[in-house]
Protein backbone atom coordinates (compact mmCIF):
# COMPACT_ATOMS: atom_id res chain seq x y z
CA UNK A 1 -1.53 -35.62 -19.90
CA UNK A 2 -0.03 -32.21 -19.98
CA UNK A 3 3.35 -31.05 -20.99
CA UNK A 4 4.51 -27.54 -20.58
CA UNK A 5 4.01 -25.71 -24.06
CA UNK A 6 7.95 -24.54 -24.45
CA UNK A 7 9.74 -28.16 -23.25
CA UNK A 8 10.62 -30.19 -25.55
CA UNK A 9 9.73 -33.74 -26.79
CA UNK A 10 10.69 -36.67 -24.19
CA UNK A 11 13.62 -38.35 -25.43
CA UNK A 12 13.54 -41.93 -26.25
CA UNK A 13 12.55 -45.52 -24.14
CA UNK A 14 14.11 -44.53 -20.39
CA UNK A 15 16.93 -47.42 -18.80
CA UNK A 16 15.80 -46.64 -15.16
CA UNK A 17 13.43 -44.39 -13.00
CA UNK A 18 14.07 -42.76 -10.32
CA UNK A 19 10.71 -41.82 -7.61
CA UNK A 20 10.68 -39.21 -5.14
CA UNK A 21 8.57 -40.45 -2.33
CA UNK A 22 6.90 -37.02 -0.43
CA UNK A 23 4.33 -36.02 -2.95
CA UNK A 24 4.94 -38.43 -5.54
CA UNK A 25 4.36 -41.85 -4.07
CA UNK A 26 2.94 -41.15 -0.97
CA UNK A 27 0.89 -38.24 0.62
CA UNK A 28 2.83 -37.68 3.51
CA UNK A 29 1.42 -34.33 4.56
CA UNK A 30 -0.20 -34.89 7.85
CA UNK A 31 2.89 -36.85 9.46
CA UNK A 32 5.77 -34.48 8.28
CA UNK A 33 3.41 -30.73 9.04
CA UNK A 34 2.42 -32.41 12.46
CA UNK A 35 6.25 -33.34 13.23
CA UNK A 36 7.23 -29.84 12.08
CA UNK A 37 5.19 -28.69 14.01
CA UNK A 38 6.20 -30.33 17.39
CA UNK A 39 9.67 -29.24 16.35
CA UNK A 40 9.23 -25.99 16.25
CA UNK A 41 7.58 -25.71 19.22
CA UNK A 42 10.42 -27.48 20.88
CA UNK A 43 12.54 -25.18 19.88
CA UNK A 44 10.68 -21.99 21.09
CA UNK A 45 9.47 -21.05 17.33
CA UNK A 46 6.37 -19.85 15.92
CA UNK A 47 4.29 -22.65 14.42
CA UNK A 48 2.99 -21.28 11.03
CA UNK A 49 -0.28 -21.98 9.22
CA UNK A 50 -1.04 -24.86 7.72
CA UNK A 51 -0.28 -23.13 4.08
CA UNK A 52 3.29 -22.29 5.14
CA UNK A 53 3.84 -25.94 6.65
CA UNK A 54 3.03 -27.45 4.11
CA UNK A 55 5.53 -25.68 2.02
CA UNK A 56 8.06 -28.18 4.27
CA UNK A 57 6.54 -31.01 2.63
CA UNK A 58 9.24 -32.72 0.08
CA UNK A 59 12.00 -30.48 0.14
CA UNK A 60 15.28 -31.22 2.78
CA UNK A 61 14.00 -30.44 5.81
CA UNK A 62 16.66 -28.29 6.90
CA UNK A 63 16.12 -25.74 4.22
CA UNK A 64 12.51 -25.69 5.24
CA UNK A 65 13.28 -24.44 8.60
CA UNK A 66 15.38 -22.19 7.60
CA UNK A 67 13.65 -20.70 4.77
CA UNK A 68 10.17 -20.59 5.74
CA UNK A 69 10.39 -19.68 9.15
CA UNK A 70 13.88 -17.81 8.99
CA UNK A 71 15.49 -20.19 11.97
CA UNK A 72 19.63 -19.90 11.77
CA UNK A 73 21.38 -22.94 11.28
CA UNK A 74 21.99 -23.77 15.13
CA UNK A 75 18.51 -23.55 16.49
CA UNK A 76 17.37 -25.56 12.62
CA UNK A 77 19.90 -28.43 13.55
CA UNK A 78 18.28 -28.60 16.95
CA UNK A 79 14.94 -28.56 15.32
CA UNK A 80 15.59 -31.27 13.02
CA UNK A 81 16.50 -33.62 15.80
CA UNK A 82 13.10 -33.20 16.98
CA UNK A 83 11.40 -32.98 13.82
CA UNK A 84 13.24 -36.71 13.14
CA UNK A 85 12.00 -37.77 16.48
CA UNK A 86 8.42 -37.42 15.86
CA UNK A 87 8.40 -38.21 12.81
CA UNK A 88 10.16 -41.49 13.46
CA UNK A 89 7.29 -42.06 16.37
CA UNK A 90 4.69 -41.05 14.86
CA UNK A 91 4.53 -38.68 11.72
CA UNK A 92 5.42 -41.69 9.39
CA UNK A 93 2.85 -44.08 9.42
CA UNK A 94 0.59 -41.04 8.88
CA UNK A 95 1.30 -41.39 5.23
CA UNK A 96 -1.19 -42.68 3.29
CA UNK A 97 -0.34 -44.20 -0.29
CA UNK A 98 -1.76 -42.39 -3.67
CA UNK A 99 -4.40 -43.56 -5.59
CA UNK A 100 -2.77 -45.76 -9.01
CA UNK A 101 0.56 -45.80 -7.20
CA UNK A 102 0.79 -49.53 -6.45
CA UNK A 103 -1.14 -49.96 -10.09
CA UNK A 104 1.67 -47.87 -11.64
CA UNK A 105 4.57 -49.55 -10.70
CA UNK A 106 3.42 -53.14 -11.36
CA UNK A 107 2.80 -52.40 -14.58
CA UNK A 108 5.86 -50.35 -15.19
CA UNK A 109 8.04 -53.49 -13.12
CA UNK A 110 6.09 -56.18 -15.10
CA UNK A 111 7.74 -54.11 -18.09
CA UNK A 112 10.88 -54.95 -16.56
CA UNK A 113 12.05 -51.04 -16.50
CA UNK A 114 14.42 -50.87 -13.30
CA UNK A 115 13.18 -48.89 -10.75
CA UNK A 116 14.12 -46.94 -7.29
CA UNK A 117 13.32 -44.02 -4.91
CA UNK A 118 15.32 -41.48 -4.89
CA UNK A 119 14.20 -39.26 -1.65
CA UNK A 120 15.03 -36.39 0.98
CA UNK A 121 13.49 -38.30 3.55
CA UNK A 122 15.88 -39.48 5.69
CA UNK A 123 17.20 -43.20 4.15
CA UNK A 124 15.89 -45.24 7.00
CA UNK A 125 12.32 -44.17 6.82
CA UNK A 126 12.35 -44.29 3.14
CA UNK A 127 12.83 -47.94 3.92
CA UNK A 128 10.31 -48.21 6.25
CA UNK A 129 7.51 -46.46 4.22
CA UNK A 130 8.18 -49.21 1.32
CA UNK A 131 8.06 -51.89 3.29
CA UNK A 132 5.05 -50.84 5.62
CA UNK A 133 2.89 -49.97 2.18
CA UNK A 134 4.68 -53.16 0.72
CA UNK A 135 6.58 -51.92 -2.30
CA UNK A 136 9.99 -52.79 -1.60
CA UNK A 137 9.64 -55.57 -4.10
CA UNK A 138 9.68 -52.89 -7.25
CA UNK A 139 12.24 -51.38 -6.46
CA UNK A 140 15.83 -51.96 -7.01
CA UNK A 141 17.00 -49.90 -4.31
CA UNK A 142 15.57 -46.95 -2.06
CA UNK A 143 18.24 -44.27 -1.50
CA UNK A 144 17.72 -41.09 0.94
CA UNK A 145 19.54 -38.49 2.93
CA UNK A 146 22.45 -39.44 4.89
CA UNK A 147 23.84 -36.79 7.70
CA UNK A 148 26.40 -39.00 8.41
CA UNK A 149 27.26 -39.41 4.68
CA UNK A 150 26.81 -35.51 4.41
CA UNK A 151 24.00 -36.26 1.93
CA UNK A 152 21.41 -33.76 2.01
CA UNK A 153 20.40 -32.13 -1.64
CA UNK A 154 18.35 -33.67 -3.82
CA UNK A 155 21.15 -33.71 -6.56
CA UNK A 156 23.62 -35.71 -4.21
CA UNK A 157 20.55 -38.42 -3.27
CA UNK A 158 20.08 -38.85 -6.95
CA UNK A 159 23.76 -39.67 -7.47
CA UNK A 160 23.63 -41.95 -4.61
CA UNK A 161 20.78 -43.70 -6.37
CA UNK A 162 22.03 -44.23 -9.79
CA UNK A 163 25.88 -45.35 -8.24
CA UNK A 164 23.82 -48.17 -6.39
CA UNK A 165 22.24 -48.73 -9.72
CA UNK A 166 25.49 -49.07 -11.37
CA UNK A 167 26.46 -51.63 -8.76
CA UNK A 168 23.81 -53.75 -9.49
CA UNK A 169 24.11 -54.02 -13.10
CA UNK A 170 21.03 -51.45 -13.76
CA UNK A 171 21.95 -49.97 -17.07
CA UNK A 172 21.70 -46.27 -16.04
CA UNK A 173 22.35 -44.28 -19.20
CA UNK A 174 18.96 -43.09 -19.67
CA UNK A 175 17.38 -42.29 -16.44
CA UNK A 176 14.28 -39.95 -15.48
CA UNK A 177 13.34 -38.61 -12.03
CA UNK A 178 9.66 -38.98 -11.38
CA UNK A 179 9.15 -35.76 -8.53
CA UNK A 180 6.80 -33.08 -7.11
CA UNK A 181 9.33 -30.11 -6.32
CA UNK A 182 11.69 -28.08 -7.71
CA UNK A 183 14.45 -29.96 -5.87
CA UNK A 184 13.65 -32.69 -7.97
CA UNK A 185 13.96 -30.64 -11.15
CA UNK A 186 16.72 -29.20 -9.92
CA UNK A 187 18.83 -32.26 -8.64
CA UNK A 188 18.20 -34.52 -12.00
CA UNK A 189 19.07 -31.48 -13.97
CA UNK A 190 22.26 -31.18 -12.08
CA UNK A 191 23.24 -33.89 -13.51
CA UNK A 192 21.67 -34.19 -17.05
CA UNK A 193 18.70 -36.20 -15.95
CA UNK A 194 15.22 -34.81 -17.35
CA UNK A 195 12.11 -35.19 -15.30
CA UNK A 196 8.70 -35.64 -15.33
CA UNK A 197 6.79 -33.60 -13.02
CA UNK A 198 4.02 -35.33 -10.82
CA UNK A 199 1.13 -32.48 -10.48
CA UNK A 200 -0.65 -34.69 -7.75
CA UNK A 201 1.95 -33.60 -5.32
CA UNK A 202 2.49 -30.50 -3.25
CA UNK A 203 4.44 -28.28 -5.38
CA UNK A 204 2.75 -25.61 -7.17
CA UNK A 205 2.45 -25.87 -10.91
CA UNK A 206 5.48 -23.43 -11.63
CA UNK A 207 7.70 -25.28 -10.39
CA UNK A 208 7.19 -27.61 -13.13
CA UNK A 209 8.62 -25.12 -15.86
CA UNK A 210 11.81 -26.66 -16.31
CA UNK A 211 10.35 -29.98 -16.40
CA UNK A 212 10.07 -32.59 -19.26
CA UNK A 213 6.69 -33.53 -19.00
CA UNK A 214 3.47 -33.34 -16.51
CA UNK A 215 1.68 -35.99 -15.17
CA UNK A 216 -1.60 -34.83 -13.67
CA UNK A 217 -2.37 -38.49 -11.76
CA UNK A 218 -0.12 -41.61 -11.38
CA UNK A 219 -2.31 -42.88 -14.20
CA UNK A 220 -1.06 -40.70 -16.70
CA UNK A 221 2.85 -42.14 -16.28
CA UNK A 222 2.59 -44.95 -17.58
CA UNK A 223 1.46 -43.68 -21.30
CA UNK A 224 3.40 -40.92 -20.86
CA UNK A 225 6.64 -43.30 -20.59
CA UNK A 226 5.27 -45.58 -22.95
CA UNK A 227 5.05 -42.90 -25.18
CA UNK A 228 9.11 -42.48 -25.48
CA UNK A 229 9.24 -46.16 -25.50
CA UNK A 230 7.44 -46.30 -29.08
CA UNK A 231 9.67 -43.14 -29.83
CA UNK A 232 12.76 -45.06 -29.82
CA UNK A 233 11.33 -47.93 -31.55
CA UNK A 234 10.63 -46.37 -34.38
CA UNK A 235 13.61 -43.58 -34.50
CA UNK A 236 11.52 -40.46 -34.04
């Protein structure tokens, strides 16, 4: 496991996690660069190379199409119409699930640690992608971005998440966000959360700077959170 040198040590045994799903628990690259794609297109744009679109991979997808291809908010609400119309046809179930995923979250459910996804995929194929790779059961709820609800950054999402949390009785003092981008450091920090960066996803390994920990493979969570759990057991 590796931990960037200047963080400092997890704090103790973790009430809840919170998963992003892009990057983190599934490798949804091929799906979401092929819908970008076809939006793009649709909307008279240059398609860029498969470096840049991958860079829309896990962060909102509006700031993606604004950002890395420099479309103005107009023609980049257009585009994410399409974008969520291919995707919902056919980019999803091009998703394939990581290696130690489904191993990972049995053991950290059969721990009874409360968990749930905390995405900027839009909420409805957040649901979907659970169900279809048949880990809905582990999680306590699967929260994701909301147009209607004007929920679109990471740091609103992970509110979302932990006031569903709350609802259900999930003790939610001591949460961690379990992401691949920046967003996600970003959001949880927002609001006090630490989190442990998942190196197996697309972001580069900057972005983890600000995070609490690394994880280099699925594998390596589960020691990693075990780790804090023998922290707080014995007070160090």
């Amino acid at each position: 496991m590796i931990r960037p040198e200047h963080n400092k040590p997890l704090p103790g045994a973790y009430s809840c996690i919170l998963f992003d799903m892009d990057g983190t628990l599934v490798d949804s690259a091929k799906g979401v660069t092929a819908s970008a794609a076809e939006a793009l297109t649709s909307v008279g744009a240059a398609v860029p190379g498969p470096d840049q679109l991958r860079r829309f991979v896990g962060p909102p997808m509006m700031d993606s199409f604004r950002t890395v291809v420099g479309l103005d908010e107009d023609v980049a609400k257009v585009a994410l119409k399409h974008y969520r119309t291919a995707y919902a046809r056919t980019g999803a179930l091009q998703a394939q699930l990581y290696h130690g995923v489904e191993a990972l979250l049995h053991q950290v459910h059969s721990q009874g640690i409360p968990m749930a996804v905390a995405t900027s995929k839009v909420e409805d194929q957040a649901i979907r992608l659970t169900r279809h790779f048949g880990l809905a059961h582990f999680f306590e709820d699967v929260c994701g971005a909301s147009d209607a609800l004007g929920r679109s950054r990471k740091g609103q999402v992970i509110a979302e998440s932990l006031s569903r949390l709350q609802s259900r009785g999930v003790d939610t003092s001591r949460p961690v966000m379990v992401g691949d981008r920046i967003h996600d450091i970003q959001g949880a920090a927002s609001l006090g959360i630490p989190t442990i960066f998942a190196l197996w996803g697309y972001g580069e390994p900057e972005e983890s700077a600000h995070a609490a920990a690394v994880a280099s493979s699925p594998g390596e969570l589960l020691p990693l959170l075990q780790e804090a759990q023998q922290r707080q057991t014995t007070g160090q």
